[in-house]
C-alpha atoms as a PDB file:
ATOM      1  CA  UNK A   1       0.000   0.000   0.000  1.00  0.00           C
ATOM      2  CA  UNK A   2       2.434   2.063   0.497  1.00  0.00           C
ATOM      3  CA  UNK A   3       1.056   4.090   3.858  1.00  0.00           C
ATOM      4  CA  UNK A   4      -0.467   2.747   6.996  1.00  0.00           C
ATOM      5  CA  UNK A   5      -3.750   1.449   6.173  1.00  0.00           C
ATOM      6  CA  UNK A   6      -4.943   2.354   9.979  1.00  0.00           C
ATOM      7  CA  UNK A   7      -4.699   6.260   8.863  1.00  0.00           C
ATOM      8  CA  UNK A   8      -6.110   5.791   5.999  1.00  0.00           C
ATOM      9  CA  UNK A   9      -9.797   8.008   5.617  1.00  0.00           C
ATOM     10  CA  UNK A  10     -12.671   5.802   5.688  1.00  0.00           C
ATOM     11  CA  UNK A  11     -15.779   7.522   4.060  1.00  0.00           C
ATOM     12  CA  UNK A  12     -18.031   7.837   7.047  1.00  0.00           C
ATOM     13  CA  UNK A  13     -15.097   7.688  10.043  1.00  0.00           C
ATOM     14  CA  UNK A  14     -12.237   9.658  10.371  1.00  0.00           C
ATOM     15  CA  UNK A  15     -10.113   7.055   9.710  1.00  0.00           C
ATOM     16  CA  UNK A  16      -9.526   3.192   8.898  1.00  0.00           C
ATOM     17  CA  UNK A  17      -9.297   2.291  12.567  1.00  0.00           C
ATOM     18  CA  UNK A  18     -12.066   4.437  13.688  1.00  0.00           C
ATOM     19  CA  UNK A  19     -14.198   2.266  11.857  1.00  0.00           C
ATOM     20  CA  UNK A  20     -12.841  -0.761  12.874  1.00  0.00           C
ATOM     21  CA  UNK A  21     -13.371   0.390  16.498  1.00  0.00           C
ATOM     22  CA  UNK A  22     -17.039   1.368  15.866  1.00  0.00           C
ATOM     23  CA  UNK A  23     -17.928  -1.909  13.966  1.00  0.00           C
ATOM     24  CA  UNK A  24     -16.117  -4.186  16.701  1.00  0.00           C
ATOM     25  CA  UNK A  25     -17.458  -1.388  20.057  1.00  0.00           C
ATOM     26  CA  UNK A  26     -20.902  -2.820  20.034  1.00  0.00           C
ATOM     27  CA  UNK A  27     -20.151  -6.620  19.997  1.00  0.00           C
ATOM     28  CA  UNK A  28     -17.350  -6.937  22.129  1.00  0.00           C
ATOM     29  CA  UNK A  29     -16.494  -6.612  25.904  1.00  0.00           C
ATOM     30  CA  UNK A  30     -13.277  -4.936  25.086  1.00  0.00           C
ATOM     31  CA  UNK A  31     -11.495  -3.393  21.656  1.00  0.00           C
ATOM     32  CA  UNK A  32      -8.033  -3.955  21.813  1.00  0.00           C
ATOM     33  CA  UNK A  33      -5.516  -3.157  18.566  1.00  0.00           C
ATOM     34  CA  UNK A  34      -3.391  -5.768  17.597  1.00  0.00           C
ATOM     35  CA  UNK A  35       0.140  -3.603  16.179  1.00  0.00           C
ATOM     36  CA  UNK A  36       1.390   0.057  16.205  1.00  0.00           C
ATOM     37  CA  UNK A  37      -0.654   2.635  14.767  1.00  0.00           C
ATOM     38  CA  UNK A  38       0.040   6.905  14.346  1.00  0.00           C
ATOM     39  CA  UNK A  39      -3.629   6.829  14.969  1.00  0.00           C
ATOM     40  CA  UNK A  40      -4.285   8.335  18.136  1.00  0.00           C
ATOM     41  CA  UNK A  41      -6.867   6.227  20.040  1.00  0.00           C
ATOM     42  CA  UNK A  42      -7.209   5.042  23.754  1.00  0.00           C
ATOM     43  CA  UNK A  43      -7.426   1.337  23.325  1.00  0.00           C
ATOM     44  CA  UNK A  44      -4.969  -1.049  24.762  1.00  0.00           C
ATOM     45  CA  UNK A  45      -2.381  -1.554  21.782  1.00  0.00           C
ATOM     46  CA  UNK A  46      -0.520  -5.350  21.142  1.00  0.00           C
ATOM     47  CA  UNK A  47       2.806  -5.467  19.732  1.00  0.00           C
ATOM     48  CA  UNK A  48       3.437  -8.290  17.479  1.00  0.00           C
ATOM     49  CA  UNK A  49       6.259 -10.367  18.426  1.00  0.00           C
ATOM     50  CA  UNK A  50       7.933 -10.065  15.136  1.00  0.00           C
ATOM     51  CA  UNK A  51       6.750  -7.406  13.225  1.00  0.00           C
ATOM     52  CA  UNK A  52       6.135  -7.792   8.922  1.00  0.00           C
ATOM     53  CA  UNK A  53       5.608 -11.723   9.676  1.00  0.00           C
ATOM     54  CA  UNK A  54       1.814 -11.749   8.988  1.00  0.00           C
ATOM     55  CA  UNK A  55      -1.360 -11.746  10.853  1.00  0.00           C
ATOM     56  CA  UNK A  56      -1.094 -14.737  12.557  1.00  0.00           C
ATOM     57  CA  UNK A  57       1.570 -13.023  15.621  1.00  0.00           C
ATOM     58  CA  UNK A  58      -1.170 -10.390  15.997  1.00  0.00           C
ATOM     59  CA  UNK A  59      -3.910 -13.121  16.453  1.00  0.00           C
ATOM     60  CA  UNK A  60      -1.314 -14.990  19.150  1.00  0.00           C
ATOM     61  CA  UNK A  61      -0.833 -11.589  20.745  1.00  0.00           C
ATOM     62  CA  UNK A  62      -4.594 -11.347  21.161  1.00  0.00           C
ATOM     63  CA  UNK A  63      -5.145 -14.643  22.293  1.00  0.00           C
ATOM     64  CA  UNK A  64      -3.071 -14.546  25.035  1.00  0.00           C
ATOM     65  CA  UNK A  65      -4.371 -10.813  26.168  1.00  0.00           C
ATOM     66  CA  UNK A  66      -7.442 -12.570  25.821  1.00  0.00           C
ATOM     67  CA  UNK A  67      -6.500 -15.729  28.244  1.00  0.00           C
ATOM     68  CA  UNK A  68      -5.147 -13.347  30.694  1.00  0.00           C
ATOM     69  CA  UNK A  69      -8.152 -11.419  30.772  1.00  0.00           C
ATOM     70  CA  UNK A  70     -10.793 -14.400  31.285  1.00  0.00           C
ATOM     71  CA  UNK A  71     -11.818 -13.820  27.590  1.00  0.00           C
ATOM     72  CA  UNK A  72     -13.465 -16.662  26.088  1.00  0.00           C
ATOM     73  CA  UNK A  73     -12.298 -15.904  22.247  1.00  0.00           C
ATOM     74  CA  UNK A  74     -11.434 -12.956  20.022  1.00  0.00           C
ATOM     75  CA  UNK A  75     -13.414 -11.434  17.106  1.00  0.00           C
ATOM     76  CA  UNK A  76     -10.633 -10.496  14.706  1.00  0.00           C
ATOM     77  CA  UNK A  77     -10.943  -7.877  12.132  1.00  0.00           C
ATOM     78  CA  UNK A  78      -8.631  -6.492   9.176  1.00  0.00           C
ATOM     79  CA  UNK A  79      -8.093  -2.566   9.925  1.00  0.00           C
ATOM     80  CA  UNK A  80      -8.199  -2.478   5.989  1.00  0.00           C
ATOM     81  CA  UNK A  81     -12.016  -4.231   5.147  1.00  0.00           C
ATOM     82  CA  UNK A  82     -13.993  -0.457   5.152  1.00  0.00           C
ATOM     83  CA  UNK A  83     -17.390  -2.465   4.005  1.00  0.00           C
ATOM     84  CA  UNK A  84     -17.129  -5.064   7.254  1.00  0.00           C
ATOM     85  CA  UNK A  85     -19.852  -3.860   9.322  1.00  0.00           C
ATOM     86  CA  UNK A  86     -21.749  -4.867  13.100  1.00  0.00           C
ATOM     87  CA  UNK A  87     -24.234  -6.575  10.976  1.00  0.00           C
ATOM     88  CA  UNK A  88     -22.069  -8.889   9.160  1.00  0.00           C
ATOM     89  CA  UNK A  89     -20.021  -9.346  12.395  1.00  0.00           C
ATOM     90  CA  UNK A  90     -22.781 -10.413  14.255  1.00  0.00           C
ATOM     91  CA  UNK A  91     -23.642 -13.299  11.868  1.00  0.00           C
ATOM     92  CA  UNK A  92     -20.088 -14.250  12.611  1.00  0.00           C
ATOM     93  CA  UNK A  93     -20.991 -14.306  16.880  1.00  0.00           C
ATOM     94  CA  UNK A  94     -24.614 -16.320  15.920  1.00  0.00           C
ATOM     95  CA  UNK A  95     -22.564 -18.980  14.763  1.00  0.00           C
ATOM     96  CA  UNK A  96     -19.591 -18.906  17.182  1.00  0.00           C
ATOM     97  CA  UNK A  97     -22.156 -19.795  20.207  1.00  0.00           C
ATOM     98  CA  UNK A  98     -23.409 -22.603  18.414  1.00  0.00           C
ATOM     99  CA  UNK A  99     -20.267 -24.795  19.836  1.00  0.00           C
ATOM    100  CA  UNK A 100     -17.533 -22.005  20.257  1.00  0.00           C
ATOM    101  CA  UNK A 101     -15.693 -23.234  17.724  1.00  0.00           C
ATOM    102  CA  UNK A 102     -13.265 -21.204  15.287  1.00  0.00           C
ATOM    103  CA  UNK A 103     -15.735 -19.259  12.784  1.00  0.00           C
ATOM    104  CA  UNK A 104     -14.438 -16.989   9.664  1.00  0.00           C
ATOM    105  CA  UNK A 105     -16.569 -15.350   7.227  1.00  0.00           C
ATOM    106  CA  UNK A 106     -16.080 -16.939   3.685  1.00  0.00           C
ATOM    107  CA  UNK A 107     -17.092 -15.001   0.506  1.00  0.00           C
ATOM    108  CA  UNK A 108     -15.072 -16.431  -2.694  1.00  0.00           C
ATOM    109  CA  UNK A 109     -13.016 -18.106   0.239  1.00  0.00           C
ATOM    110  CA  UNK A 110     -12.154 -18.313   3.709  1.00  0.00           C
ATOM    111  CA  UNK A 111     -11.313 -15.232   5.109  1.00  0.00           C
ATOM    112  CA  UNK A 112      -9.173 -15.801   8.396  1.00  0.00           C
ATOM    113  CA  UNK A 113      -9.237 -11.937   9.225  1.00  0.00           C
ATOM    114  CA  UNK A 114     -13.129 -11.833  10.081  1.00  0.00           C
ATOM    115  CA  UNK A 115     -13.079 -14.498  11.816  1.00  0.00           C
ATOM    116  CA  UNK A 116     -13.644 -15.197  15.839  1.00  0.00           C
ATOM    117  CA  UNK A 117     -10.752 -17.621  17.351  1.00  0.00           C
ATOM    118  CA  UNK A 118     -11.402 -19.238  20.763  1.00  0.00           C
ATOM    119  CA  UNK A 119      -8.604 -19.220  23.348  1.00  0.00           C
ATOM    120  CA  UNK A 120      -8.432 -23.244  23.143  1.00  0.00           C
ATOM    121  CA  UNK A 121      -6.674 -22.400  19.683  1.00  0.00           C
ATOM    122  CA  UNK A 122      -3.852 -20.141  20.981  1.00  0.00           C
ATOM    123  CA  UNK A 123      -1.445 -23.269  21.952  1.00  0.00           C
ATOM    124  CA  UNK A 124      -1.576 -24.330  18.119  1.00  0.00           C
ATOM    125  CA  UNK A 125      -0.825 -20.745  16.757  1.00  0.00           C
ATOM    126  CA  UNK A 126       1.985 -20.678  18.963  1.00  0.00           C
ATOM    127  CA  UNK A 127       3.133 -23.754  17.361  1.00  0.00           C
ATOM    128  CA  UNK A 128       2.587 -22.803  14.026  1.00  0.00           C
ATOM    129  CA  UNK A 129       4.347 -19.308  14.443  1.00  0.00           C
ATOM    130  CA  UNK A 130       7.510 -21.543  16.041  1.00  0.00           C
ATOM    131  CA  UNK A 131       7.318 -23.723  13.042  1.00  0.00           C
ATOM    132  CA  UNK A 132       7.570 -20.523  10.430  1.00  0.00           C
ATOM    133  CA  UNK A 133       3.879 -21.257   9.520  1.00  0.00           C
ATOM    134  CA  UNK A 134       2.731 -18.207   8.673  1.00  0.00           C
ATOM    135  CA  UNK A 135      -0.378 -18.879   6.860  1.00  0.00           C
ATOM    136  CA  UNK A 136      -3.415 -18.529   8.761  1.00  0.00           C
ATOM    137  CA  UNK A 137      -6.157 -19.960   5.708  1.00  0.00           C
ATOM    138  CA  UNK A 138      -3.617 -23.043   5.119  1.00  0.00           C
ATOM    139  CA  UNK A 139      -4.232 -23.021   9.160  1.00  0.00           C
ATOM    140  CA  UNK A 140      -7.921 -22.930   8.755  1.00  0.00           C
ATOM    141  CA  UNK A 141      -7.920 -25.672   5.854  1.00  0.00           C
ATOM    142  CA  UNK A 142      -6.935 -28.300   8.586  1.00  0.00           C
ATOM    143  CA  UNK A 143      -8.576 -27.121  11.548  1.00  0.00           C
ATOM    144  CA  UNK A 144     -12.674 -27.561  12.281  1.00  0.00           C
ATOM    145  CA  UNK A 145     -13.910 -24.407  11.645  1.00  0.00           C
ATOM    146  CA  UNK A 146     -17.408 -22.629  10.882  1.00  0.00           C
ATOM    147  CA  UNK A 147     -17.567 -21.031   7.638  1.00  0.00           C
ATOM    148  CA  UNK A 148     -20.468 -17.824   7.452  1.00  0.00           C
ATOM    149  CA  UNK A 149     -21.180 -16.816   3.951  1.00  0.00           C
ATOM    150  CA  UNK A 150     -20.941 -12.992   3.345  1.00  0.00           C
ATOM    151  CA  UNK A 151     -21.082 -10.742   0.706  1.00  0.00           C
ATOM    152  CA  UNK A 152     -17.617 -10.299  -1.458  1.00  0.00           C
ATOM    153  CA  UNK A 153     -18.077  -6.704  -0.649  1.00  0.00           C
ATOM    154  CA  UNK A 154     -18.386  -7.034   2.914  1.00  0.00           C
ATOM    155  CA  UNK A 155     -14.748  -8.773   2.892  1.00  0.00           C
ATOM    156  CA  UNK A 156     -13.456  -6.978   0.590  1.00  0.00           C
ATOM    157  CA  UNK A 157     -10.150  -5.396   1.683  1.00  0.00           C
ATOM    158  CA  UNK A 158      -7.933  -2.209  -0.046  1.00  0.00           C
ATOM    159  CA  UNK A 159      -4.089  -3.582  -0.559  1.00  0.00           C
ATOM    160  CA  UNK A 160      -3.504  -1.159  -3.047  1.00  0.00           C
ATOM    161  CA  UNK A 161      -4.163   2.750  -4.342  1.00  0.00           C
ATOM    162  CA  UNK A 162      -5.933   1.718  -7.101  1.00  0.00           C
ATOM    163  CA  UNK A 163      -8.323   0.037  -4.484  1.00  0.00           C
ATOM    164  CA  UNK A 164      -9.104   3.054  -2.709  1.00  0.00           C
ATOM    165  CA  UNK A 165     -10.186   4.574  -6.683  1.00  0.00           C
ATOM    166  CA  UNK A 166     -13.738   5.240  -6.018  1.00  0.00           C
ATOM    167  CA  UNK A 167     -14.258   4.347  -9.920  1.00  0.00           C
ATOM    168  CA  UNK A 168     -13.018   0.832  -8.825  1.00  0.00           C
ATOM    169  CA  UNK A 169     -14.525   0.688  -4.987  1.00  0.00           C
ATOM    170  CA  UNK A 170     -18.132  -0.752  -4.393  1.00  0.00           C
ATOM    171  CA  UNK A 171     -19.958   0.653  -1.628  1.00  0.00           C
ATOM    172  CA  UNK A 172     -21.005   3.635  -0.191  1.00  0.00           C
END
Protein backbone atom coordinates (compact mmCIF):
# COMPACT_ATOMS: atom_id res chain seq x y z
CA UNK A 1 0.00 0.00 0.00
CA UNK A 2 2.43 2.06 0.50
CA UNK A 3 1.06 4.09 3.86
CA UNK A 4 -0.47 2.75 7.00
CA UNK A 5 -3.75 1.45 6.17
CA UNK A 6 -4.94 2.35 9.98
CA UNK A 7 -4.70 6.26 8.86
CA UNK A 8 -6.11 5.79 6.00
CA UNK A 9 -9.80 8.01 5.62
CA UNK A 10 -12.67 5.80 5.69
CA UNK A 11 -15.78 7.52 4.06
CA UNK A 12 -18.03 7.84 7.05
CA UNK A 13 -15.10 7.69 10.04
CA UNK A 14 -12.24 9.66 10.37
CA UNK A 15 -10.11 7.06 9.71
CA UNK A 16 -9.53 3.19 8.90
CA UNK A 17 -9.30 2.29 12.57
CA UNK A 18 -12.07 4.44 13.69
CA UNK A 19 -14.20 2.27 11.86
CA UNK A 20 -12.84 -0.76 12.87
CA UNK A 21 -13.37 0.39 16.50
CA UNK A 22 -17.04 1.37 15.87
CA UNK A 23 -17.93 -1.91 13.97
CA UNK A 24 -16.12 -4.19 16.70
CA UNK A 25 -17.46 -1.39 20.06
CA UNK A 26 -20.90 -2.82 20.03
CA UNK A 27 -20.15 -6.62 20.00
CA UNK A 28 -17.35 -6.94 22.13
CA UNK A 29 -16.49 -6.61 25.90
CA UNK A 30 -13.28 -4.94 25.09
CA UNK A 31 -11.50 -3.39 21.66
CA UNK A 32 -8.03 -3.96 21.81
CA UNK A 33 -5.52 -3.16 18.57
CA UNK A 34 -3.39 -5.77 17.60
CA UNK A 35 0.14 -3.60 16.18
CA UNK A 36 1.39 0.06 16.21
CA UNK A 37 -0.65 2.63 14.77
CA UNK A 38 0.04 6.91 14.35
CA UNK A 39 -3.63 6.83 14.97
CA UNK A 40 -4.28 8.34 18.14
CA UNK A 41 -6.87 6.23 20.04
CA UNK A 42 -7.21 5.04 23.75
CA UNK A 43 -7.43 1.34 23.33
CA UNK A 44 -4.97 -1.05 24.76
CA UNK A 45 -2.38 -1.55 21.78
CA UNK A 46 -0.52 -5.35 21.14
CA UNK A 47 2.81 -5.47 19.73
CA UNK A 48 3.44 -8.29 17.48
CA UNK A 49 6.26 -10.37 18.43
CA UNK A 50 7.93 -10.06 15.14
CA UNK A 51 6.75 -7.41 13.23
CA UNK A 52 6.13 -7.79 8.92
CA UNK A 53 5.61 -11.72 9.68
CA UNK A 54 1.81 -11.75 8.99
CA UNK A 55 -1.36 -11.75 10.85
CA UNK A 56 -1.09 -14.74 12.56
CA UNK A 57 1.57 -13.02 15.62
CA UNK A 58 -1.17 -10.39 16.00
CA UNK A 59 -3.91 -13.12 16.45
CA UNK A 60 -1.31 -14.99 19.15
CA UNK A 61 -0.83 -11.59 20.75
CA UNK A 62 -4.59 -11.35 21.16
CA UNK A 63 -5.15 -14.64 22.29
CA UNK A 64 -3.07 -14.55 25.04
CA UNK A 65 -4.37 -10.81 26.17
CA UNK A 66 -7.44 -12.57 25.82
CA UNK A 67 -6.50 -15.73 28.24
CA UNK A 68 -5.15 -13.35 30.69
CA UNK A 69 -8.15 -11.42 30.77
CA UNK A 70 -10.79 -14.40 31.29
CA UNK A 71 -11.82 -13.82 27.59
CA UNK A 72 -13.46 -16.66 26.09
CA UNK A 73 -12.30 -15.90 22.25
CA UNK A 74 -11.43 -12.96 20.02
CA UNK A 75 -13.41 -11.43 17.11
CA UNK A 76 -10.63 -10.50 14.71
CA UNK A 77 -10.94 -7.88 12.13
CA UNK A 78 -8.63 -6.49 9.18
CA UNK A 79 -8.09 -2.57 9.93
CA UNK A 80 -8.20 -2.48 5.99
CA UNK A 81 -12.02 -4.23 5.15
CA UNK A 82 -13.99 -0.46 5.15
CA UNK A 83 -17.39 -2.47 4.01
CA UNK A 84 -17.13 -5.06 7.25
CA UNK A 85 -19.85 -3.86 9.32
CA UNK A 86 -21.75 -4.87 13.10
CA UNK A 87 -24.23 -6.58 10.98
CA UNK A 88 -22.07 -8.89 9.16
CA UNK A 89 -20.02 -9.35 12.39
CA UNK A 90 -22.78 -10.41 14.26
CA UNK A 91 -23.64 -13.30 11.87
CA UNK A 92 -20.09 -14.25 12.61
CA UNK A 93 -20.99 -14.31 16.88
CA UNK A 94 -24.61 -16.32 15.92
CA UNK A 95 -22.56 -18.98 14.76
CA UNK A 96 -19.59 -18.91 17.18
CA UNK A 97 -22.16 -19.80 20.21
CA UNK A 98 -23.41 -22.60 18.41
CA UNK A 99 -20.27 -24.80 19.84
CA UNK A 100 -17.53 -22.01 20.26
CA UNK A 101 -15.69 -23.23 17.72
CA UNK A 102 -13.27 -21.20 15.29
CA UNK A 103 -15.73 -19.26 12.78
CA UNK A 104 -14.44 -16.99 9.66
CA UNK A 105 -16.57 -15.35 7.23
CA UNK A 106 -16.08 -16.94 3.68
CA UNK A 107 -17.09 -15.00 0.51
CA UNK A 108 -15.07 -16.43 -2.69
CA UNK A 109 -13.02 -18.11 0.24
CA UNK A 110 -12.15 -18.31 3.71
CA UNK A 111 -11.31 -15.23 5.11
CA UNK A 112 -9.17 -15.80 8.40
CA UNK A 113 -9.24 -11.94 9.23
CA UNK A 114 -13.13 -11.83 10.08
CA UNK A 115 -13.08 -14.50 11.82
CA UNK A 116 -13.64 -15.20 15.84
CA UNK A 117 -10.75 -17.62 17.35
CA UNK A 118 -11.40 -19.24 20.76
CA UNK A 119 -8.60 -19.22 23.35
CA UNK A 120 -8.43 -23.24 23.14
CA UNK A 121 -6.67 -22.40 19.68
CA UNK A 122 -3.85 -20.14 20.98
CA UNK A 123 -1.44 -23.27 21.95
CA UNK A 124 -1.58 -24.33 18.12
CA UNK A 125 -0.83 -20.75 16.76
CA UNK A 126 1.99 -20.68 18.96
CA UNK A 127 3.13 -23.75 17.36
CA UNK A 128 2.59 -22.80 14.03
CA UNK A 129 4.35 -19.31 14.44
CA UNK A 130 7.51 -21.54 16.04
CA UNK A 131 7.32 -23.72 13.04
CA UNK A 132 7.57 -20.52 10.43
CA UNK A 133 3.88 -21.26 9.52
CA UNK A 134 2.73 -18.21 8.67
CA UNK A 135 -0.38 -18.88 6.86
CA UNK A 136 -3.42 -18.53 8.76
CA UNK A 137 -6.16 -19.96 5.71
CA UNK A 138 -3.62 -23.04 5.12
CA UNK A 139 -4.23 -23.02 9.16
CA UNK A 140 -7.92 -22.93 8.75
CA UNK A 141 -7.92 -25.67 5.85
CA UNK A 142 -6.93 -28.30 8.59
CA UNK A 143 -8.58 -27.12 11.55
CA UNK A 144 -12.67 -27.56 12.28
CA UNK A 145 -13.91 -24.41 11.65
CA UNK A 146 -17.41 -22.63 10.88
CA UNK A 147 -17.57 -21.03 7.64
CA UNK A 148 -20.47 -17.82 7.45
CA UNK A 149 -21.18 -16.82 3.95
CA UNK A 150 -20.94 -12.99 3.35
CA UNK A 151 -21.08 -10.74 0.71
CA UNK A 152 -17.62 -10.30 -1.46
CA UNK A 153 -18.08 -6.70 -0.65
CA UNK A 154 -18.39 -7.03 2.91
CA UNK A 155 -14.75 -8.77 2.89
CA UNK A 156 -13.46 -6.98 0.59
CA UNK A 157 -10.15 -5.40 1.68
CA UNK A 158 -7.93 -2.21 -0.05
CA UNK A 159 -4.09 -3.58 -0.56
CA UNK A 160 -3.50 -1.16 -3.05
CA UNK A 161 -4.16 2.75 -4.34
CA UNK A 162 -5.93 1.72 -7.10
CA UNK A 163 -8.32 0.04 -4.48
CA UNK A 164 -9.10 3.05 -2.71
CA UNK A 165 -10.19 4.57 -6.68
CA UNK A 166 -13.74 5.24 -6.02
CA UNK A 167 -14.26 4.35 -9.92
CA UNK A 168 -13.02 0.83 -8.82
CA UNK A 169 -14.52 0.69 -4.99
CA UNK A 170 -18.13 -0.75 -4.39
CA UNK A 171 -19.96 0.65 -1.63
CA UNK A 172 -21.00 3.64 -0.19
Amino acid sequence: MGQEKAALPHPKFATYLEHAIAELTPLCDQVVVSGTTSVSHDLVELEDSVKHQGPIHGIAAALRYAIEHGFAACLVTAVDMPYLHSDDLRHLVAAWATDNKTTVARSSQIEPLAAIYPVAVQPEMETNIALGRRSLTRWLEATPHHAVALSEQSCRNINTPDDLNPSTSHGY
